[in-house]
N, C-alpha and C. Protein backbone atom coordinates (compact mmCIF):
# COMPACT_ATOMS: atom_id res chain seq x y z
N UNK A 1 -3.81 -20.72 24.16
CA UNK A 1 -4.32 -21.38 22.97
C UNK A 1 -4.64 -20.36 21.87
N UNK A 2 -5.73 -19.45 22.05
CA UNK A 2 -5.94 -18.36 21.47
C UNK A 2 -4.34 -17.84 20.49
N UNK A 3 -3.94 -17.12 21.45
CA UNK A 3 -2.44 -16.38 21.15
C UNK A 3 -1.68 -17.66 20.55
N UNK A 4 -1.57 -18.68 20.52
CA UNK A 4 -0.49 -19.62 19.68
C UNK A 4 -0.89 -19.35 18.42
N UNK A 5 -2.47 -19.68 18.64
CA UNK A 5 -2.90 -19.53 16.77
C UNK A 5 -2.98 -18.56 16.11
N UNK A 6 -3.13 -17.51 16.97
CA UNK A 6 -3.32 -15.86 16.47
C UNK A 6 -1.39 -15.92 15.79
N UNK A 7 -0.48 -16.64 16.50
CA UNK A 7 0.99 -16.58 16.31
C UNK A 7 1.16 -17.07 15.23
N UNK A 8 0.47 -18.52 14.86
CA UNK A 8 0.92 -19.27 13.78
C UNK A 8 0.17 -19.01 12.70
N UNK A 9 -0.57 -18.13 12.78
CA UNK A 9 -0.95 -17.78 11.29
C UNK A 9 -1.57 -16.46 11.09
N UNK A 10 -0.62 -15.44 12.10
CA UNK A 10 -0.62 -13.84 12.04
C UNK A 10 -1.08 -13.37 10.87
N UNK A 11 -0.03 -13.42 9.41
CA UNK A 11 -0.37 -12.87 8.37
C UNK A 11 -1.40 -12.96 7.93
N UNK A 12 -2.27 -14.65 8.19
CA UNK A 12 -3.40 -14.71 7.69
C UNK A 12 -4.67 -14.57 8.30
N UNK A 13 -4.75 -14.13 9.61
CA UNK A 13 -5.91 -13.60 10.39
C UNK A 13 -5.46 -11.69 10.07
N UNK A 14 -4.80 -11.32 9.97
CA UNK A 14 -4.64 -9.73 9.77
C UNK A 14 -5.33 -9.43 8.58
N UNK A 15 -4.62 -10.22 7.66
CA UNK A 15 -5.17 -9.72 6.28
C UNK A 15 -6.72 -10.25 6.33
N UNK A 16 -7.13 -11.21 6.62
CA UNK A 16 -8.77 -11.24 6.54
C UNK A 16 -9.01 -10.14 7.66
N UNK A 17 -9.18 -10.10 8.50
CA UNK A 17 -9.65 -8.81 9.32
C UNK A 17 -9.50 -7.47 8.45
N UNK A 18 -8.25 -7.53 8.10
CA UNK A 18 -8.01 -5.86 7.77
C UNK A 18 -9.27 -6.33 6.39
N UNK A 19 -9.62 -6.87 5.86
CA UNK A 19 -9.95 -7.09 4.56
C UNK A 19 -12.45 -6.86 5.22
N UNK A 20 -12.08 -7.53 6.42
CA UNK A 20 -13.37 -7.73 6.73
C UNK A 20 -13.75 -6.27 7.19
N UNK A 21 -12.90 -5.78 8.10
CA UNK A 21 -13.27 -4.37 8.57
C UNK A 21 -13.28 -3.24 7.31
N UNK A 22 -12.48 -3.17 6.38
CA UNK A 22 -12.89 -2.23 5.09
C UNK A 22 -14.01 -2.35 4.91
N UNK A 23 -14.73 -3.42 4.61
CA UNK A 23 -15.65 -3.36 3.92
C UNK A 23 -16.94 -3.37 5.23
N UNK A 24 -16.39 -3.23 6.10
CA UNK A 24 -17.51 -2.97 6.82
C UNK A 24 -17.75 -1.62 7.22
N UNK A 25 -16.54 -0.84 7.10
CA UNK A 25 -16.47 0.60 7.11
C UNK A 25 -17.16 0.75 5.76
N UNK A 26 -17.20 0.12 4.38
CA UNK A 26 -17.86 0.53 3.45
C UNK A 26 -19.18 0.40 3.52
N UNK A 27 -19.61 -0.68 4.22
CA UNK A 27 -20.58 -0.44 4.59
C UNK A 27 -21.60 0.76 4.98
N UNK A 28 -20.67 0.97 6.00
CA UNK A 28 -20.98 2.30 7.10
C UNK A 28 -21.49 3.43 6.20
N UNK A 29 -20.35 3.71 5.57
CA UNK A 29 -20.34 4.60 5.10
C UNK A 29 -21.36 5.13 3.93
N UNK A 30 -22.14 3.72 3.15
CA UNK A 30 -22.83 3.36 2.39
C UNK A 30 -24.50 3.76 3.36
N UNK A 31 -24.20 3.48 4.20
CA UNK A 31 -25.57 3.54 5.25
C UNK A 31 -26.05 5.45 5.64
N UNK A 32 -24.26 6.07 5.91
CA UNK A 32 -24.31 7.28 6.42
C UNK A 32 -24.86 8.12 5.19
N UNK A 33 -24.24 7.88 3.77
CA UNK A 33 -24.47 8.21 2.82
C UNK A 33 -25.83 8.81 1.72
N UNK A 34 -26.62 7.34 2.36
CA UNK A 34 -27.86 7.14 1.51
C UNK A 34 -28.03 6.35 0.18
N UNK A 35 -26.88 5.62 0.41
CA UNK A 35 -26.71 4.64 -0.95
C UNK A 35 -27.33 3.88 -0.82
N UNK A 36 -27.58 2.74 -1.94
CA UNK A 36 -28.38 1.96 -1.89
C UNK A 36 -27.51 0.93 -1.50
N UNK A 37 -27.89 -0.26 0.20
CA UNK A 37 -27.04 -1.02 0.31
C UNK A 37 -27.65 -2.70 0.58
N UNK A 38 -27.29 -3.19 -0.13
CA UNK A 38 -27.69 -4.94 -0.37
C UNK A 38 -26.32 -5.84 -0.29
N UNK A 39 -26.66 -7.60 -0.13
CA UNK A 39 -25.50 -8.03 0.23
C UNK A 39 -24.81 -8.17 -0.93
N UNK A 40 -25.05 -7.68 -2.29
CA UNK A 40 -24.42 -7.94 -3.27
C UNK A 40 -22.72 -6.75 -3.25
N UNK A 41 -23.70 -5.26 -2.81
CA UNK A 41 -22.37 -4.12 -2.54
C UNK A 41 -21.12 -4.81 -1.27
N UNK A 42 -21.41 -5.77 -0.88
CA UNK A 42 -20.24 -5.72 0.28
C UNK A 42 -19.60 -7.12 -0.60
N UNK A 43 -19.71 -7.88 -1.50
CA UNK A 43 -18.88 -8.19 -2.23
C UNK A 43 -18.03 -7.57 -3.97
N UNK A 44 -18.68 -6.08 -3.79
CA UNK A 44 -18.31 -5.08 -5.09
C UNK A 44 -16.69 -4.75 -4.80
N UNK A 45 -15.98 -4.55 -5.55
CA UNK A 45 -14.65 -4.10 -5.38
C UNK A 45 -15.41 -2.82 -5.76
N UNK A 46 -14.01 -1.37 -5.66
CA UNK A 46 -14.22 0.01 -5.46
C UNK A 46 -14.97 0.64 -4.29
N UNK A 47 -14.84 1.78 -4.14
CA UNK A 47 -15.59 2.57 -3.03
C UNK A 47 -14.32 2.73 -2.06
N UNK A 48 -14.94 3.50 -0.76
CA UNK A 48 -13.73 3.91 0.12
C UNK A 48 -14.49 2.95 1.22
N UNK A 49 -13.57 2.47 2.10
CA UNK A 49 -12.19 2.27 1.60
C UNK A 49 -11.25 1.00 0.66
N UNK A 50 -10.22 0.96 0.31
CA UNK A 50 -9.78 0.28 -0.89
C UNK A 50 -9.71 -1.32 0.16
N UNK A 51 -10.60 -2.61 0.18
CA UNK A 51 -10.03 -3.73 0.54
C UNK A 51 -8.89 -4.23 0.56
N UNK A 52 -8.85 -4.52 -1.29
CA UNK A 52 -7.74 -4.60 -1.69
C UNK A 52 -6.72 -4.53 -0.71
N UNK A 53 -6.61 -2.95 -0.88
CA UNK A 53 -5.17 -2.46 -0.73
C UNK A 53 -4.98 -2.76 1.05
N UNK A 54 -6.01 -2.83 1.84
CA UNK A 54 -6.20 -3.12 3.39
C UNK A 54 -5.23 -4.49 3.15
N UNK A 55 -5.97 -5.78 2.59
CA UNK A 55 -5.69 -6.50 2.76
C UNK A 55 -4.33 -7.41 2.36
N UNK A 56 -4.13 -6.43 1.14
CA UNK A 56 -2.45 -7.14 0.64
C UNK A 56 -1.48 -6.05 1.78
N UNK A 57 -1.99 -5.33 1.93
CA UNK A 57 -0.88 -4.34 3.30
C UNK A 57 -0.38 -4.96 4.29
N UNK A 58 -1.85 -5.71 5.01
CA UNK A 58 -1.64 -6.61 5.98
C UNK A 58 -1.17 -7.76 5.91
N UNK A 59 -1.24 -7.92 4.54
CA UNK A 59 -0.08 -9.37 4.55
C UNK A 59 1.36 -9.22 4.10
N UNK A 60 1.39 -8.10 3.90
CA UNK A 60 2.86 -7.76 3.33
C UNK A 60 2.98 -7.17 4.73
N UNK A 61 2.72 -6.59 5.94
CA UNK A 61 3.22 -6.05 6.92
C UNK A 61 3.57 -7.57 8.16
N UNK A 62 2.85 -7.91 8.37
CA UNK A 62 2.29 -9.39 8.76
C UNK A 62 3.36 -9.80 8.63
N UNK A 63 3.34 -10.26 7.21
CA UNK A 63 5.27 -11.22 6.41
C UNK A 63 6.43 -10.42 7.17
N UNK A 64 6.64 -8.90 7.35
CA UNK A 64 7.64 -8.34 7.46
C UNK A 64 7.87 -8.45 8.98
N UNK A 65 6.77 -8.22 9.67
CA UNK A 65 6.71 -8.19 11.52
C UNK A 65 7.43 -10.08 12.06
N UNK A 66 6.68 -10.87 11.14
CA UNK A 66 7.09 -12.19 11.72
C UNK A 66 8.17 -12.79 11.11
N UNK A 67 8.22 -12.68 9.90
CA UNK A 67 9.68 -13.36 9.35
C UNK A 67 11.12 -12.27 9.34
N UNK A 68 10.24 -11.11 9.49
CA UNK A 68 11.60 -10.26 9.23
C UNK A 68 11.64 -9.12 7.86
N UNK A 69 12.24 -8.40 7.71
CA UNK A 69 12.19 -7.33 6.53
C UNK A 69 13.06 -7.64 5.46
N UNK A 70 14.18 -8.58 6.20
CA UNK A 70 15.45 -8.97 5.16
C UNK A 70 14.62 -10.05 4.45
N UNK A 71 13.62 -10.90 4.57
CA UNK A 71 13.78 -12.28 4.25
C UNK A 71 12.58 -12.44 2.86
N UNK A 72 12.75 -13.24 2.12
CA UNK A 72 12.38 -13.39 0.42
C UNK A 72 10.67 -13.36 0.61
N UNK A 73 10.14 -13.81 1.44
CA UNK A 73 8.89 -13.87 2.04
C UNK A 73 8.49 -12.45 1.88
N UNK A 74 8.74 -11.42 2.62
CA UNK A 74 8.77 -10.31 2.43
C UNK A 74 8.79 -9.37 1.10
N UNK A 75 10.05 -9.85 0.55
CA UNK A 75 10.44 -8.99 -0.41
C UNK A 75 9.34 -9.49 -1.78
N UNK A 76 8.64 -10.93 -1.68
CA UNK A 76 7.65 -11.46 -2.17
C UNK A 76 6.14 -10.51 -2.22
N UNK A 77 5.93 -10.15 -0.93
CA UNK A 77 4.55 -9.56 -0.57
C UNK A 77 4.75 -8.54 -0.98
N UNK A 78 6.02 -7.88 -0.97
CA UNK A 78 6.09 -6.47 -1.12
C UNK A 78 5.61 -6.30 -2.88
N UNK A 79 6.63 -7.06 -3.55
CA UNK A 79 6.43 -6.91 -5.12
C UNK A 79 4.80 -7.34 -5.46
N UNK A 80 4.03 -8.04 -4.79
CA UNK A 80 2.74 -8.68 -5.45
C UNK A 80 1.56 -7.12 -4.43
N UNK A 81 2.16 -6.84 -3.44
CA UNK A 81 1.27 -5.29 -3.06
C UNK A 81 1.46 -4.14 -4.48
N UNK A 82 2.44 -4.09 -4.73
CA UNK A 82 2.37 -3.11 -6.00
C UNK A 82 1.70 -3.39 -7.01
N UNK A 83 1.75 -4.89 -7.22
CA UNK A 83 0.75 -5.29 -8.76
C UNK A 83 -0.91 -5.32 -8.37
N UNK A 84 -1.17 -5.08 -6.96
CA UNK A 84 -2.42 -5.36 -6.57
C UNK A 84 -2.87 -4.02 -6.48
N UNK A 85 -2.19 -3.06 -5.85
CA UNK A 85 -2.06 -1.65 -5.92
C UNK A 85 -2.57 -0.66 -7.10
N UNK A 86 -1.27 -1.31 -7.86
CA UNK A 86 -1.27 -0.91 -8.93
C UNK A 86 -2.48 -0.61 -10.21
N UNK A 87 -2.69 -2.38 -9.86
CA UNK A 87 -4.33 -2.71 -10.69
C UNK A 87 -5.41 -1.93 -10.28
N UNK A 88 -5.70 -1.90 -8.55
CA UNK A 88 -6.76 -0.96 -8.22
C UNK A 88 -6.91 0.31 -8.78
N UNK A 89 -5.94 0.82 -8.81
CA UNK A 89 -5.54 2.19 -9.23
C UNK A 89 -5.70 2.43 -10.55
N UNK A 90 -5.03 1.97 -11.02
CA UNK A 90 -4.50 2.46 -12.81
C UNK A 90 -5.89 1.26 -13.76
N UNK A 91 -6.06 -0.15 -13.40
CA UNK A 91 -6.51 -0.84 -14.51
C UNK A 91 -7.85 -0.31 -14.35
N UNK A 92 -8.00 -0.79 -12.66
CA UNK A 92 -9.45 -1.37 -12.67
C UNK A 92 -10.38 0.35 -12.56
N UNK A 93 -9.77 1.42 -12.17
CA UNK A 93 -9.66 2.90 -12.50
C UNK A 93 -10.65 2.93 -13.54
N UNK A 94 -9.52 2.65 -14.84
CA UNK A 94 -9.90 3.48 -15.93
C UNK A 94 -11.27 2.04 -16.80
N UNK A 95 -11.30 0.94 -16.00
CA UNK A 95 -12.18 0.25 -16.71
C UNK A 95 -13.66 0.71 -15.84
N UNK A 96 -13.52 1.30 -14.63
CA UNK A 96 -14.80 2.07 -14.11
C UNK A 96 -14.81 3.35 -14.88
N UNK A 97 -14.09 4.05 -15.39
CA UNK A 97 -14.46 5.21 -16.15
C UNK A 97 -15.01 4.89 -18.02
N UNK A 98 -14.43 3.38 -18.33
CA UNK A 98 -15.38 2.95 -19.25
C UNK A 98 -16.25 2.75 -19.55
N UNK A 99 -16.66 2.11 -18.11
CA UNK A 99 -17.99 1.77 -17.93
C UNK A 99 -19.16 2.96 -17.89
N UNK A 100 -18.50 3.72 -17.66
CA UNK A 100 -19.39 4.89 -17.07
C UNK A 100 -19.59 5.98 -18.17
N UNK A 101 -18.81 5.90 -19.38
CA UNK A 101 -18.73 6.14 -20.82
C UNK A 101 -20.10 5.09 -21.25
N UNK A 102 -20.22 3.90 -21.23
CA UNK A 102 -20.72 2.78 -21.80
C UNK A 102 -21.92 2.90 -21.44
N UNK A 103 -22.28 3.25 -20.01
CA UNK A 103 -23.70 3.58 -19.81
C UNK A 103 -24.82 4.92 -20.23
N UNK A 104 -23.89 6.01 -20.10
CA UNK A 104 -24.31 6.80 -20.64
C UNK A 104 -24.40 7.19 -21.92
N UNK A 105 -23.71 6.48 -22.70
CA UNK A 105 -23.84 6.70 -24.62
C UNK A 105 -24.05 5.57 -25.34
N UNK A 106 -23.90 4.71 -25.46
CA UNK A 106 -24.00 3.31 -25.58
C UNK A 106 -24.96 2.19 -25.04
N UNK A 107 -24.89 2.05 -23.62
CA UNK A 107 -26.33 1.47 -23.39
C UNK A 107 -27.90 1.66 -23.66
N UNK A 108 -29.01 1.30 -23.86
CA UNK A 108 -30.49 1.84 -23.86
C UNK A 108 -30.47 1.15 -22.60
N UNK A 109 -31.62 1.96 -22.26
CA UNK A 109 -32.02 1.95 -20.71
C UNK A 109 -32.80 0.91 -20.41
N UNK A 110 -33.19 -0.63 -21.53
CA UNK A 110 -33.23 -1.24 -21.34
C UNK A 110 -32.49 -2.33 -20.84
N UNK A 111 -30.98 -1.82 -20.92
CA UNK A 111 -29.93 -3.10 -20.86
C UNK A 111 -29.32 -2.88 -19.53
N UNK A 112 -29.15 -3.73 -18.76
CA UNK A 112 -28.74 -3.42 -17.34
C UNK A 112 -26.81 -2.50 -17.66
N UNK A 113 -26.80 -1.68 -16.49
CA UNK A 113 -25.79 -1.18 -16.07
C UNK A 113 -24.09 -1.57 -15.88
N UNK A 114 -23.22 -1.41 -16.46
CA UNK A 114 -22.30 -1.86 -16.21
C UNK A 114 -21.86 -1.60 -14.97
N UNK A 115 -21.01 -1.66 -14.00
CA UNK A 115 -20.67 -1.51 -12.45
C UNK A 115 -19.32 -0.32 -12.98
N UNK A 116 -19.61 0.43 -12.59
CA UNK A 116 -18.63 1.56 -12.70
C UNK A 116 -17.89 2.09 -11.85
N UNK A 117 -17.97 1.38 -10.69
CA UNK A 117 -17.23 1.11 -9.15
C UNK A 117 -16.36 0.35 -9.05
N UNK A 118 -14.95 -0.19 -10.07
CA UNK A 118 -14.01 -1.25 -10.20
C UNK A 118 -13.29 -0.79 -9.73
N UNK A 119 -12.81 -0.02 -9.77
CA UNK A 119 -10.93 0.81 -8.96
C UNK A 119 -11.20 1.74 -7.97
N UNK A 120 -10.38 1.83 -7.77
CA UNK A 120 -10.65 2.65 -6.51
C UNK A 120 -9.45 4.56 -6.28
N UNK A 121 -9.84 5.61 -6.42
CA UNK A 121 -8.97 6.98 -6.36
C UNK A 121 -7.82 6.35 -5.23
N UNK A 122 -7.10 7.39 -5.06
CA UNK A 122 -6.01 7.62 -4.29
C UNK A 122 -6.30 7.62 -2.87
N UNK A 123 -6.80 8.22 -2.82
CA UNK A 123 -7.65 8.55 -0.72
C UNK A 123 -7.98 7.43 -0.64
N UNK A 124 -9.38 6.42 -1.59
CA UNK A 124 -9.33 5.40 -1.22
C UNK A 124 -8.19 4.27 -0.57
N UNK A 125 -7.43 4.47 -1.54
CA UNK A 125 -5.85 3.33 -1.54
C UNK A 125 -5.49 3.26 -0.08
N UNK A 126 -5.16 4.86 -0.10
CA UNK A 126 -4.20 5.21 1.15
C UNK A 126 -4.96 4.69 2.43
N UNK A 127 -6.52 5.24 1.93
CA UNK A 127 -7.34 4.59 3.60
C UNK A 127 -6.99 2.93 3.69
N UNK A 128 -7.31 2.06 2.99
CA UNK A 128 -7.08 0.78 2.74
C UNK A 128 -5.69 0.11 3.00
N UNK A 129 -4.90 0.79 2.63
CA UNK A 129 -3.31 0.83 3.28
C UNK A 129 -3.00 1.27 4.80
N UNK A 130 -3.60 2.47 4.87
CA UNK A 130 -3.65 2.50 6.62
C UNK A 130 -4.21 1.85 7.40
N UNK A 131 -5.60 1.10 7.10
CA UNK A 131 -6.40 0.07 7.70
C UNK A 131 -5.17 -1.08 7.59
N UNK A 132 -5.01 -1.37 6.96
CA UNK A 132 -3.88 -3.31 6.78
C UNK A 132 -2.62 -2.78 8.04
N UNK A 133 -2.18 -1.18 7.60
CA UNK A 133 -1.28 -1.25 8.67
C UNK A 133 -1.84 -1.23 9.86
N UNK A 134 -2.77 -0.18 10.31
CA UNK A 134 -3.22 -0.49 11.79
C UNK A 134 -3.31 -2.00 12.09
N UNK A 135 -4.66 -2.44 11.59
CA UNK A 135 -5.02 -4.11 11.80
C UNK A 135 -3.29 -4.72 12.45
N UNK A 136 -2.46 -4.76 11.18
CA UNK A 136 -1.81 -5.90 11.48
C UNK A 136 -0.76 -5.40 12.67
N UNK A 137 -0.56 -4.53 12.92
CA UNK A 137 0.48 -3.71 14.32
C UNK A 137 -0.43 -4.18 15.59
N UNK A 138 -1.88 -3.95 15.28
CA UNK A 138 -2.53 -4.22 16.64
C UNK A 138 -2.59 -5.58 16.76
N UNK A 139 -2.55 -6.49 15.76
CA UNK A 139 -2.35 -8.30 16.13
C UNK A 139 -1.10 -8.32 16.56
N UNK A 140 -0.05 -7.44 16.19
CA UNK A 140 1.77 -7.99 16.37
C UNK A 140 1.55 -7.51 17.61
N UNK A 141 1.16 -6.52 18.04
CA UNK A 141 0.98 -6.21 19.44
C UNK A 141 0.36 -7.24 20.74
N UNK A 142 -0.80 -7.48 20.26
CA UNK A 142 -1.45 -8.58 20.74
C UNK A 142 -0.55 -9.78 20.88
N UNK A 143 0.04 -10.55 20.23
CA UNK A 143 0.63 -11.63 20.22
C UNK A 143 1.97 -11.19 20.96
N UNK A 144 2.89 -10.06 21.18
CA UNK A 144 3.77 -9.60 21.53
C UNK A 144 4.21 -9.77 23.08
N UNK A 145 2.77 -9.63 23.96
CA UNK A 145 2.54 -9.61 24.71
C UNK A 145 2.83 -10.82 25.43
């Protein structure tokens, strides 16, 4: 029973996992750190490691393990991982380095903080990309069986 459903909707238990465990490693890491951590940071985009990028991995790997690498499904996830990628990286990047302009010259310290944690560096990405791939190899595995 388990394994049928884990079968019939692989892509979409990987990618929430791969998506739940990032941010629980961000967690972690938030704890090891000394950051300040509330339930508002575990719904923040940015920080290591990249969700995001965990979670469109695992559904673009997911799509490729069960339907195949040739098939439009695939070649679908693949093109919408780059625009998701992409955004982490390059948009949502340089709108945390705005922000972070905005607070320090522009705001009075009366006006709350802009979030300057939107995108996420490179190491981030890659961790977030290796998380979606592990996750979803160890479900194809699981169900393989």
């Amino acid at each position: 029973m388990f394994i049928n459903i884990l079968d019939n909707f692989f892509p979409l238990i990987a990618s929430i996992a791969a998506m739940i465990i990032s941010q629980t490693i961000k967690l972690i890491i938030m704890l090891l750190t000394g950051n300040k951590v509330n339930f508002v940071s575990l719904t923040r985009s940015g920080g290591m490691p990249s969700s995001h990028s965990a979670l469109i991995t695992a559904i673009t790997l997911s799509i490729g393990l069960k339907n195949g690498v040739n098939s439009s499904h695939f070649f679908l996830a693949v093109a919408l991982s780059l625009v998701v990628i992409y955004d982490a990286r390059g948009i949502r990047h340089t709108v945390g380095k705005h922000a972070k302009i905005l607070n320090q010259k522009v705001l009075h310290h009366s006006e709350p903080k802009l979030n300057e944690h939107t995108g996420h560096t490179f190491p981030e990405i890659i961790a977030g990309i290796c998380i979606g791939i592990i996750i979803s190899l160890a479900m194809y595995n699981m169900i393989s069986f």
